[in-house]
Protein backbone atom coordinates (compact mmCIF):
# COMPACT_ATOMS: atom_id res chain seq x y z
CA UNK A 1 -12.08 182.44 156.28
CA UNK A 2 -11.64 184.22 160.05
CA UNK A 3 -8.18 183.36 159.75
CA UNK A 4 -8.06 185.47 156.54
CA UNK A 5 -9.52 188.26 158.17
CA UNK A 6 -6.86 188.35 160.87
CA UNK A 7 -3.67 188.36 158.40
CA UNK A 8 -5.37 191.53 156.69
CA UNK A 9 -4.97 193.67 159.01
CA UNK A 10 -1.62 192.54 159.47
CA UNK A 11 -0.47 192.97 155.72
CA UNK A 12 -1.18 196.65 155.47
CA UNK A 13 1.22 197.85 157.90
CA UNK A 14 3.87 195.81 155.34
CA UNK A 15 2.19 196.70 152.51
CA UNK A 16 2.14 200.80 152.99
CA UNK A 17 6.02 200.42 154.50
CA UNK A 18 6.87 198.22 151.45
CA UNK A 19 5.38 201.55 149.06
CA UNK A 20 6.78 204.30 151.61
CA UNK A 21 10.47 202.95 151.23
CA UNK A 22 9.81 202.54 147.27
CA UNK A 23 9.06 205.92 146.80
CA UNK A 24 11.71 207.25 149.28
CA UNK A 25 14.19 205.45 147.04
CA UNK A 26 13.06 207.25 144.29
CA UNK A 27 12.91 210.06 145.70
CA UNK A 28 16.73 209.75 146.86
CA UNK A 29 17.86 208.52 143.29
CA UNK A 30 16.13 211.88 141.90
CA UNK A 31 16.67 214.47 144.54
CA UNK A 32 19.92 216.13 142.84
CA UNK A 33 18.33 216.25 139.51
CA UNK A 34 15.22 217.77 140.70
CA UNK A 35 17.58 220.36 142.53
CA UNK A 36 20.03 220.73 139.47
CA UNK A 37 17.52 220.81 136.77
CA UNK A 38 14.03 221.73 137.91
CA UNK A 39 14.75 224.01 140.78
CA UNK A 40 12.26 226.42 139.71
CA UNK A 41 9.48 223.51 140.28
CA UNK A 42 10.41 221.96 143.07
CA UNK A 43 7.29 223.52 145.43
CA UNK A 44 4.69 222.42 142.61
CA UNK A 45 2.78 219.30 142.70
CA UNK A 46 4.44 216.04 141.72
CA UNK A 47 3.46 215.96 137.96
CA UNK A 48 4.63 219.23 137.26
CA UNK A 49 8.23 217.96 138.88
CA UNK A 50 8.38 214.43 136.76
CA UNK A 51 7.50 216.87 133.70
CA UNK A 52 10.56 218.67 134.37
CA UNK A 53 12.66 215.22 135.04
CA UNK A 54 11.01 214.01 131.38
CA UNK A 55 12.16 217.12 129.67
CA UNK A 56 15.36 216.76 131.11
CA UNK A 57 15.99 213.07 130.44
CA UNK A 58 19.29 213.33 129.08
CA UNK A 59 21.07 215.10 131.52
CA UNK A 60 19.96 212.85 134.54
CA UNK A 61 21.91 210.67 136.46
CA UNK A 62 21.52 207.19 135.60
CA UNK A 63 19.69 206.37 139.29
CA UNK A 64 16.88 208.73 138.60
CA UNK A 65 16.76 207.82 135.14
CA UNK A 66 16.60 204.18 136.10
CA UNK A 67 13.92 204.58 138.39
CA UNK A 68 11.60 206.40 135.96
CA UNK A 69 11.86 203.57 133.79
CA UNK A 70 11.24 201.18 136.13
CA UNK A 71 7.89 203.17 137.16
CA UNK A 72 6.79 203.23 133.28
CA UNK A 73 7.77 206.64 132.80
C-alpha cells in the first residue's frame, strides 16, 4: 500500500504529458481547417470551433477528420 502511494504521484506528471501531447496533435491535424473554414470562430470557446469543424466535415483534411473520429465526434 505505501508503495502505491509513492508511484501516484509519479504517474500524473505522465499522465497530464500523455493528454497535453494528445490534444496538441489534434490540434496540429486541425489547425488549417479551423483557419480555412471557421476563421470567423477561431477566438470562441472550443465547442463553438468543433461546431464549425462538424458543419464542415466534408471539406476537411483527412488528419483532422481522422482525429474527430477517433475522439467520438
Amino acid at each position: 500500500m505505501i508503495r502505491f502511494l509513492f508511484v501516484i504521484p509519479q504517474l500524473v506528471p505522465l499522465l497530464v504529458m500523455a493528454f497535453a501531447a494528445q490534444a496538441q496533435q489534434g490540434h496540429d491535424a486541425c489547425a488549417r481547417d479551423v483557419s480555412r473554414f471557421c476563421r470567423a470562430h477561431m477566438h470562441e470557446n472550443d465547442q463553438v470551433v468543433l461546431a464549425c469543424l462538424k458543419q464542415n466535415r466534408a471539406r476537411l483534411s483527412k488528419a483532422c477528420d481522422k482525429v474527430l473520429t477517433d475522439h467520438g465526434q
